[in-house]
C-alpha atoms as a PDB file:
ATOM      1  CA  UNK A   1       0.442  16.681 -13.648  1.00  0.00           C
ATOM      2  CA  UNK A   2      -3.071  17.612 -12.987  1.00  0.00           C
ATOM      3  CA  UNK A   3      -6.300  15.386 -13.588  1.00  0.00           C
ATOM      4  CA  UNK A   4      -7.482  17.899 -16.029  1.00  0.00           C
ATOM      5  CA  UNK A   5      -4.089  17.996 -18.025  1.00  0.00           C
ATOM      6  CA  UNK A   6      -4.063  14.105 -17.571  1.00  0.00           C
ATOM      7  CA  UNK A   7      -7.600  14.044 -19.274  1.00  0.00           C
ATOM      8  CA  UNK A   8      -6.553  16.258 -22.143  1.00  0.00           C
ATOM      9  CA  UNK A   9      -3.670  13.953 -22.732  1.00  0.00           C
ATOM     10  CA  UNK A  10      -6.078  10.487 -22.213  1.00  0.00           C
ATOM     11  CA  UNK A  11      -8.396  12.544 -25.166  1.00  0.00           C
ATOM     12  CA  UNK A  12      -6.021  13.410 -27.552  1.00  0.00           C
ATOM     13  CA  UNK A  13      -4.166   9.940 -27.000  1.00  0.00           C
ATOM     14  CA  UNK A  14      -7.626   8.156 -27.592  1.00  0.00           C
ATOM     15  CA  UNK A  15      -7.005   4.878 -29.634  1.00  0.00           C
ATOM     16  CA  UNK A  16      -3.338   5.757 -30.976  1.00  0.00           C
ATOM     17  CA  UNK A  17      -0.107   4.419 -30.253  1.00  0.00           C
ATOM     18  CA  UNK A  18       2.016   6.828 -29.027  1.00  0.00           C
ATOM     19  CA  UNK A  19       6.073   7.392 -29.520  1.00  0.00           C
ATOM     20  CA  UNK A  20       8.128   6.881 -26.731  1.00  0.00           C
ATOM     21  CA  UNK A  21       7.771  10.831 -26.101  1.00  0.00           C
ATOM     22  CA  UNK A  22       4.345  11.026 -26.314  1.00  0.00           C
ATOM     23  CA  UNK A  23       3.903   8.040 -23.538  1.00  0.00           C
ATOM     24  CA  UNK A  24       6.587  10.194 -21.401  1.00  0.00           C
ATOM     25  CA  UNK A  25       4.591  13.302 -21.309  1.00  0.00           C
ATOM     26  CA  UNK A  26       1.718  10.827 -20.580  1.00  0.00           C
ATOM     27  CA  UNK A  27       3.126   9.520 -17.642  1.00  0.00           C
ATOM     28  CA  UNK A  28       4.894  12.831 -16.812  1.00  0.00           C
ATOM     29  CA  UNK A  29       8.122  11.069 -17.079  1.00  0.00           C
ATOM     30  CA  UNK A  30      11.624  10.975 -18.929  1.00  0.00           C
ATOM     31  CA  UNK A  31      11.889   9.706 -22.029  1.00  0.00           C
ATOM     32  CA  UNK A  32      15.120   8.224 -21.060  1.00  0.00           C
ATOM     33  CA  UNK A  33      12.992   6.963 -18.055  1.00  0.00           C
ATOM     34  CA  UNK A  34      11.232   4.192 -20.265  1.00  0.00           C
ATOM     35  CA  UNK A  35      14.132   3.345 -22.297  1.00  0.00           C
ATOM     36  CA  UNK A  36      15.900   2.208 -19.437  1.00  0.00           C
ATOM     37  CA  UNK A  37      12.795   0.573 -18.196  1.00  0.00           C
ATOM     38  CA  UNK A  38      12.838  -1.503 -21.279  1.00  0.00           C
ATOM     39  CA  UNK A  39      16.045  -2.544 -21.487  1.00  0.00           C
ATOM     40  CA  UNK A  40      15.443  -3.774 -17.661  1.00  0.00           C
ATOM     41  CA  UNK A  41      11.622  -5.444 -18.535  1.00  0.00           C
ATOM     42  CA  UNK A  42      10.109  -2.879 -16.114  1.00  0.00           C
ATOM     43  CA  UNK A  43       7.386  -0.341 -17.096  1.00  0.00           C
ATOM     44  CA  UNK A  44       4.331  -0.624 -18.868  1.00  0.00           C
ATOM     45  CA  UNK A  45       3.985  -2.883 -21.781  1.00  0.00           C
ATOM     46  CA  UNK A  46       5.239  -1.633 -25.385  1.00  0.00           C
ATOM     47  CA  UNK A  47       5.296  -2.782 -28.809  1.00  0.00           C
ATOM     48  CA  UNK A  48       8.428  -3.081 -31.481  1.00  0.00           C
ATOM     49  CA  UNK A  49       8.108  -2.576 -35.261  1.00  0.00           C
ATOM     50  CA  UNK A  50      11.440  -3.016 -36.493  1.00  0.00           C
ATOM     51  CA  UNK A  51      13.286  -0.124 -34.252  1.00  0.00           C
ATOM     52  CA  UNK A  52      10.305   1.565 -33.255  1.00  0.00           C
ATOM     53  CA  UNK A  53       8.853   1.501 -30.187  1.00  0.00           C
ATOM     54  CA  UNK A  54       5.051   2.702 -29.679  1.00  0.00           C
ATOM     55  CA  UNK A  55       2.606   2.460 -26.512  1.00  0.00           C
ATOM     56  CA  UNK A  56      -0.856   1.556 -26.345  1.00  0.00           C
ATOM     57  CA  UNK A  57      -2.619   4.210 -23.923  1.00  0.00           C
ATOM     58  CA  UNK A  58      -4.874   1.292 -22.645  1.00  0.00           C
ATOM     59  CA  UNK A  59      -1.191  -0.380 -21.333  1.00  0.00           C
ATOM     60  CA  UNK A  60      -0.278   2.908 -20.064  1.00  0.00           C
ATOM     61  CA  UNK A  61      -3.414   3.093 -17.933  1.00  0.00           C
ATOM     62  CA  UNK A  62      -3.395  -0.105 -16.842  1.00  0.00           C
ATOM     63  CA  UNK A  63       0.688   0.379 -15.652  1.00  0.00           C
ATOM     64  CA  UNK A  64      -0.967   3.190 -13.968  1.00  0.00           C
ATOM     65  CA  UNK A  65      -3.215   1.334 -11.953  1.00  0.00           C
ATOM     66  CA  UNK A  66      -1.114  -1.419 -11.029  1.00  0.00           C
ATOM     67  CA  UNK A  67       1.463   0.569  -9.320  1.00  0.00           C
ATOM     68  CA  UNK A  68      -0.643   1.842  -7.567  1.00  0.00           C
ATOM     69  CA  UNK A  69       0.548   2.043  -4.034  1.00  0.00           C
ATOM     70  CA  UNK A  70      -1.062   2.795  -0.441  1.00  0.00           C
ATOM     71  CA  UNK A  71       1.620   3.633   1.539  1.00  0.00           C
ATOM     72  CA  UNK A  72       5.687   4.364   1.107  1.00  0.00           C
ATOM     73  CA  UNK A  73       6.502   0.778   2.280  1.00  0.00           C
ATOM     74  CA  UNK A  74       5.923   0.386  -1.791  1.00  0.00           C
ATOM     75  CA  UNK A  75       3.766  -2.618  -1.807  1.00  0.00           C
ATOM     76  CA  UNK A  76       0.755  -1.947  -4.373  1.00  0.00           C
ATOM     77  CA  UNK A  77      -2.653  -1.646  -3.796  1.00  0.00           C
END
């Protein structure tokens, strides 16, 4: 995904929750992707109401940043 696409997504995202697909396309990942990260507690934070499941784009950012890495030995920045 490019910066500019990214930035599209960060300003039509701005101040919603999103779905579970909506946070996938964010991240340029599977939906299936977070699903299994939540049944594992990894991936960015999320939020339950009864059986949905929504994303805060400020979590999704921060996730971002935190994994973060500087080389492949996979340590973060």
């Amino acid at each position: 995904m490019t910066d500019d696409s990214r930035e599209l997504l960060r300003q039509a995202y701005e101040g919603k929750s999103l779905t579970t697909a909506q946070a996938a396309a964010y991240l340029n990942l599977s939906p299936n992707t977070l699903s299994r990260w939540r049944w594992s507690g990894d991936g960015p934070r999320f939020h339950k109401f009864g059986r949905a499941v929504r994303y805060d784009r400020a979590d999704l950012d921060e996730w971002i940043a935190q994994t973060a890495c500087d080389s492949t030995t996979g340590e973060a920045a």
